[in-house]
C-alpha atoms as a PDB file:
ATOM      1  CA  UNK A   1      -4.279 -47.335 -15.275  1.00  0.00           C
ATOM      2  CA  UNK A   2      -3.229 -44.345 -13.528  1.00  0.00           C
ATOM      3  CA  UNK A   3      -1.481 -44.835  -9.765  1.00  0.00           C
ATOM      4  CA  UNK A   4      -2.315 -42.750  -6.963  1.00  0.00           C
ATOM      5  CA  UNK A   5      -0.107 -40.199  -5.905  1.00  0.00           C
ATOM      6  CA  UNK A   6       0.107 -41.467  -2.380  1.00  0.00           C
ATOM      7  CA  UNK A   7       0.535 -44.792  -4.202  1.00  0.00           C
ATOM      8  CA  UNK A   8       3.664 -43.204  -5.828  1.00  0.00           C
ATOM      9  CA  UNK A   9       4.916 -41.374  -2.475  1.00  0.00           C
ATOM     10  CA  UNK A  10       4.616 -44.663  -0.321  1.00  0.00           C
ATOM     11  CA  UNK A  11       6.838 -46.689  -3.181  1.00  0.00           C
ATOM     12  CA  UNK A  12       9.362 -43.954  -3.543  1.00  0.00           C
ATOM     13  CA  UNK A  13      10.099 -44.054   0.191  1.00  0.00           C
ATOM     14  CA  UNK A  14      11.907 -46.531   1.903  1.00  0.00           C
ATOM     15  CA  UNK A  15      10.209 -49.364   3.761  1.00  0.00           C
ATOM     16  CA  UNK A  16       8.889 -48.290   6.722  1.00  0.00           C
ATOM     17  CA  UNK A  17      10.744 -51.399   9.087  1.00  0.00           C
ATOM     18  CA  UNK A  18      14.059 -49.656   8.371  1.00  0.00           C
ATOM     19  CA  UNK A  19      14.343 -47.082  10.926  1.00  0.00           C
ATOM     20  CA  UNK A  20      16.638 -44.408   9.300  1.00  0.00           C
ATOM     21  CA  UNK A  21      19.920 -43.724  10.885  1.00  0.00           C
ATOM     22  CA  UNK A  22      20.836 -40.933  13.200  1.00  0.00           C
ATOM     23  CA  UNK A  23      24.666 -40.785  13.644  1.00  0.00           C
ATOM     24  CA  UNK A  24      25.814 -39.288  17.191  1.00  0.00           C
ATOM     25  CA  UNK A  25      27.176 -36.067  15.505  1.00  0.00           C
ATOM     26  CA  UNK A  26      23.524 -35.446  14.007  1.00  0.00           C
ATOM     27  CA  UNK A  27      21.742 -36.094  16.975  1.00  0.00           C
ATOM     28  CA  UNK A  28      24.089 -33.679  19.261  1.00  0.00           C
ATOM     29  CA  UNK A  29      23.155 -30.747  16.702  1.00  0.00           C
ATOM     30  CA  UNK A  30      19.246 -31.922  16.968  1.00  0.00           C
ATOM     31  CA  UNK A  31      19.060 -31.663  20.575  1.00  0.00           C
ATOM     32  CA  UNK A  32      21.288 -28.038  20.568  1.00  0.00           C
ATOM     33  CA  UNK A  33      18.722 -26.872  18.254  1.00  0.00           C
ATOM     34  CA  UNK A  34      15.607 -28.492  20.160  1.00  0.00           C
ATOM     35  CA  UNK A  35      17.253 -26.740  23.499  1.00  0.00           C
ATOM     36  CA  UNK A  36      17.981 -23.103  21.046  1.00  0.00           C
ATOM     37  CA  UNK A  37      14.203 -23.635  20.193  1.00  0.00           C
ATOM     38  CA  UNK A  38      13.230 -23.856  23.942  1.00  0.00           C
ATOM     39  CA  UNK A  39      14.871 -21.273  24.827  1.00  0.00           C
ATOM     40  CA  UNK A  40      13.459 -18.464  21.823  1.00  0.00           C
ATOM     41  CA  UNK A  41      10.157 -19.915  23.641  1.00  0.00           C
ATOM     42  CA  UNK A  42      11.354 -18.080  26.868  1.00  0.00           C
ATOM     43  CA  UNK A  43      12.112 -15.303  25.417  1.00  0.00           C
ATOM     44  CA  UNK A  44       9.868 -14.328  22.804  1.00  0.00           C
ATOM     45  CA  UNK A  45       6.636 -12.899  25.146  1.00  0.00           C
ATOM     46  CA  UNK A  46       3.465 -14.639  23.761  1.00  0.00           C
ATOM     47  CA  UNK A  47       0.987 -11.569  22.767  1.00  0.00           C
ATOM     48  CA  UNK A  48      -2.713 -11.822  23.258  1.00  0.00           C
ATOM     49  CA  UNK A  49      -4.983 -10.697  21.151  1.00  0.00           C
ATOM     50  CA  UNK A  50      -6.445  -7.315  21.453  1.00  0.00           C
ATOM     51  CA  UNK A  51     -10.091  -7.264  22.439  1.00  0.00           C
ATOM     52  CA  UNK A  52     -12.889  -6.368  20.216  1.00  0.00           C
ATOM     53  CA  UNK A  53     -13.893  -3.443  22.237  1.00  0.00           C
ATOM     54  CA  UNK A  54     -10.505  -2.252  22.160  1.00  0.00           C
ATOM     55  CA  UNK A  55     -10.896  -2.628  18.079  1.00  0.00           C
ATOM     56  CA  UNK A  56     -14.091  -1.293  17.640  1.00  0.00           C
ATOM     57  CA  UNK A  57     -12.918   1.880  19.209  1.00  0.00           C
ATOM     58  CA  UNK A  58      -9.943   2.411  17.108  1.00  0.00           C
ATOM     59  CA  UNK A  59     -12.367   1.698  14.431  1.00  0.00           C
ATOM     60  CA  UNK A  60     -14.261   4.369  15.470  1.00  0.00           C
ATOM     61  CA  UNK A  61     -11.414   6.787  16.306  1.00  0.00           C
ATOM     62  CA  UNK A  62      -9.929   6.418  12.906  1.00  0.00           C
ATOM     63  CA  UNK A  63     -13.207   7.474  11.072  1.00  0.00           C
ATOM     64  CA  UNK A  64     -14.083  10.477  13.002  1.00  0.00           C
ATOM     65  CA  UNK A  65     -10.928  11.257  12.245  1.00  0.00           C
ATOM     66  CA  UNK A  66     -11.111  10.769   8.090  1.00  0.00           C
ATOM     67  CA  UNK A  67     -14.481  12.676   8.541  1.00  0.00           C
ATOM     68  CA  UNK A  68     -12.857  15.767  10.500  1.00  0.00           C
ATOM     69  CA  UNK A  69      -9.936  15.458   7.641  1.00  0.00           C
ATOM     70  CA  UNK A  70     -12.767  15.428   4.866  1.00  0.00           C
ATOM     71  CA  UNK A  71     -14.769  18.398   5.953  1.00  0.00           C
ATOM     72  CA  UNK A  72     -11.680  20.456   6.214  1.00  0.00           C
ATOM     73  CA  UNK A  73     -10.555  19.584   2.765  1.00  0.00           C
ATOM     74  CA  UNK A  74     -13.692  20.186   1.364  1.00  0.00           C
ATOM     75  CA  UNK A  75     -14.203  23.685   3.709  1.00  0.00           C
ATOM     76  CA  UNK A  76     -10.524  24.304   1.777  1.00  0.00           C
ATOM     77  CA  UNK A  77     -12.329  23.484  -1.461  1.00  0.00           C
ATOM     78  CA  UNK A  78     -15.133  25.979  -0.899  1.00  0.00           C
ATOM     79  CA  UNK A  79     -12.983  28.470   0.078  1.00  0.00           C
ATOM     80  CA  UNK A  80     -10.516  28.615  -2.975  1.00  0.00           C
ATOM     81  CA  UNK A  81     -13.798  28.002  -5.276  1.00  0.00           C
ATOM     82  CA  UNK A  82     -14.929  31.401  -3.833  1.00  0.00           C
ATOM     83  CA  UNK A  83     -11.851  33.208  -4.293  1.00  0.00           C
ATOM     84  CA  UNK A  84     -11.465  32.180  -8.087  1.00  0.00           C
ATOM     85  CA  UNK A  85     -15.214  32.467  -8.500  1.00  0.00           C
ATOM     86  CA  UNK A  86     -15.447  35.994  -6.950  1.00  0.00           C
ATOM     87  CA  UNK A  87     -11.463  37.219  -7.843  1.00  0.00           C
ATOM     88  CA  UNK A  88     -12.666  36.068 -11.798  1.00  0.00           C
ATOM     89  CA  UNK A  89     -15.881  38.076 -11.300  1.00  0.00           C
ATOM     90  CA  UNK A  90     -14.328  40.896  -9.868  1.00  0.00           C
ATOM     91  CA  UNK A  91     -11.961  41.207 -12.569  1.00  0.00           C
ATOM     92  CA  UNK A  92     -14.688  40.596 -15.593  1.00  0.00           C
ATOM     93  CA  UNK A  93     -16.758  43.570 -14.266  1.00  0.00           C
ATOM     94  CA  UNK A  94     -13.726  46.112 -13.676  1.00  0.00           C
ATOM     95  CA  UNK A  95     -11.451  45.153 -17.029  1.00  0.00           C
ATOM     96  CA  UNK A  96     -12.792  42.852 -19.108  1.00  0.00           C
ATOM     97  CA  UNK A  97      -9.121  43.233 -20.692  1.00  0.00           C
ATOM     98  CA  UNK A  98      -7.143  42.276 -18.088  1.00  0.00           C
ATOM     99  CA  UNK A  99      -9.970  39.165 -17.290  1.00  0.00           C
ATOM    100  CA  UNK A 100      -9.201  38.218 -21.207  1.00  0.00           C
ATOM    101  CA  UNK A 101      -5.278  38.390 -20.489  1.00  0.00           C
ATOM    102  CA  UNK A 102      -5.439  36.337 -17.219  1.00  0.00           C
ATOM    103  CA  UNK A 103      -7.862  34.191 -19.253  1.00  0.00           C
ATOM    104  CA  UNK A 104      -5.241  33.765 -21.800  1.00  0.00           C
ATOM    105  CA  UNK A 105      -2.018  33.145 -19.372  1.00  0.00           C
ATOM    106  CA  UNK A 106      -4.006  30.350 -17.549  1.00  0.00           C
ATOM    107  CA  UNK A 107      -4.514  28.567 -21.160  1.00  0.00           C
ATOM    108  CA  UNK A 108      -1.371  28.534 -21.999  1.00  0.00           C
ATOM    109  CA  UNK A 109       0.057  27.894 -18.598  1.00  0.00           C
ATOM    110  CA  UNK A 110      -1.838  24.642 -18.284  1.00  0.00           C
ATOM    111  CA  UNK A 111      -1.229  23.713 -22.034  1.00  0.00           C
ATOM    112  CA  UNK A 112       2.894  24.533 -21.167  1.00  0.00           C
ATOM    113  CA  UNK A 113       2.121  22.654 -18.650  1.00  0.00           C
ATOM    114  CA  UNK A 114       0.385  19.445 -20.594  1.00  0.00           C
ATOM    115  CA  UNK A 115       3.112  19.480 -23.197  1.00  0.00           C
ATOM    116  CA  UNK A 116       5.972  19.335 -20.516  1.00  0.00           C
ATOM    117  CA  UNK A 117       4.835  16.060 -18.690  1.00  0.00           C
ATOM    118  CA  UNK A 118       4.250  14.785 -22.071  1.00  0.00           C
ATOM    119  CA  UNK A 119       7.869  15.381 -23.112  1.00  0.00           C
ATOM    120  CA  UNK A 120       8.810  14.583 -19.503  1.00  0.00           C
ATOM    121  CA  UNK A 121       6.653  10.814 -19.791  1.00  0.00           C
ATOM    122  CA  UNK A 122       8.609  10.440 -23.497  1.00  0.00           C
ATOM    123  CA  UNK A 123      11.971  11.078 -21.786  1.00  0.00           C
ATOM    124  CA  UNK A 124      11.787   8.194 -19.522  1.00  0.00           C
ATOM    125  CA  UNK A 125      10.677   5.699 -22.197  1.00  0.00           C
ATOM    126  CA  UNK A 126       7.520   5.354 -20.584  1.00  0.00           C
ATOM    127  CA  UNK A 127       5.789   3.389 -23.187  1.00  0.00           C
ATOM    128  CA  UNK A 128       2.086   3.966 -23.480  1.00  0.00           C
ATOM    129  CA  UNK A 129       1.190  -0.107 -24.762  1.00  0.00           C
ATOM    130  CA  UNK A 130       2.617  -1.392 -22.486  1.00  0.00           C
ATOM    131  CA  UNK A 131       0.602  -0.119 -19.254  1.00  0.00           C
END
């Protein structure tokens, strides 16, 4: 039959009537530690915790702040959107050669581009498995 583990803890200790021994040396460095102890406890100020209201207005704070940040990225968005948009347009109804060319050099910019970070990811050993 199985034992209990506190079954097993109690026997592997020694019998509680034998008070272990504390030699003078031991006890000295006990008590210098007890008194370093006490005195961290002087020293290191005890924080409170900061009240809710205090929390809920960060709270607050921080996401009128991510909104402010969002709208301006996505005012930025709108903004370069246009220019491409209209800068594309413009150039498709006054050459549609040059619109063709500029076409052409953004292709193979972004597949120059694709191919680099692919030799780039090879170079480092990144192995594609193992992710």
């Amino acid at each position: 039959m199985r034992k209990n583990k506190f079954d097993l803890n109690q026997q592997s200790l020694p019998n509680s009537s034998s008070e272990p021994h504390v030699s003078q040396e031991d006890q000295e460095l006990i008590d210098q530690l007890m008194l370093s102890f006490q005195q961290m406890d002087q020293v290191i100020p005890h924080s409170t915790a900061p009240h809710v209201g205090h929390l809920e207005q960060l709270i607050t704070e921080q996401k009128l702040a991510v909104r402010r940040r969002n709208r301006l990225e996505l005012l930025c968005f709108f903004l370069v959107a246009l220019v491409l948009i209209g800068g594309n347009t413009l150039l498709v109804m006054t050459s549609l050669t040059a619109f063709g060319i500029f076409q052409g050099a953004t292709f193979m910019a972004a597949l120059g581009f694709l191919f680099g970070s692919y030799v780039r990811r090879k170079k480092k050993g990144d192995v594609r498995h193992a992710k």
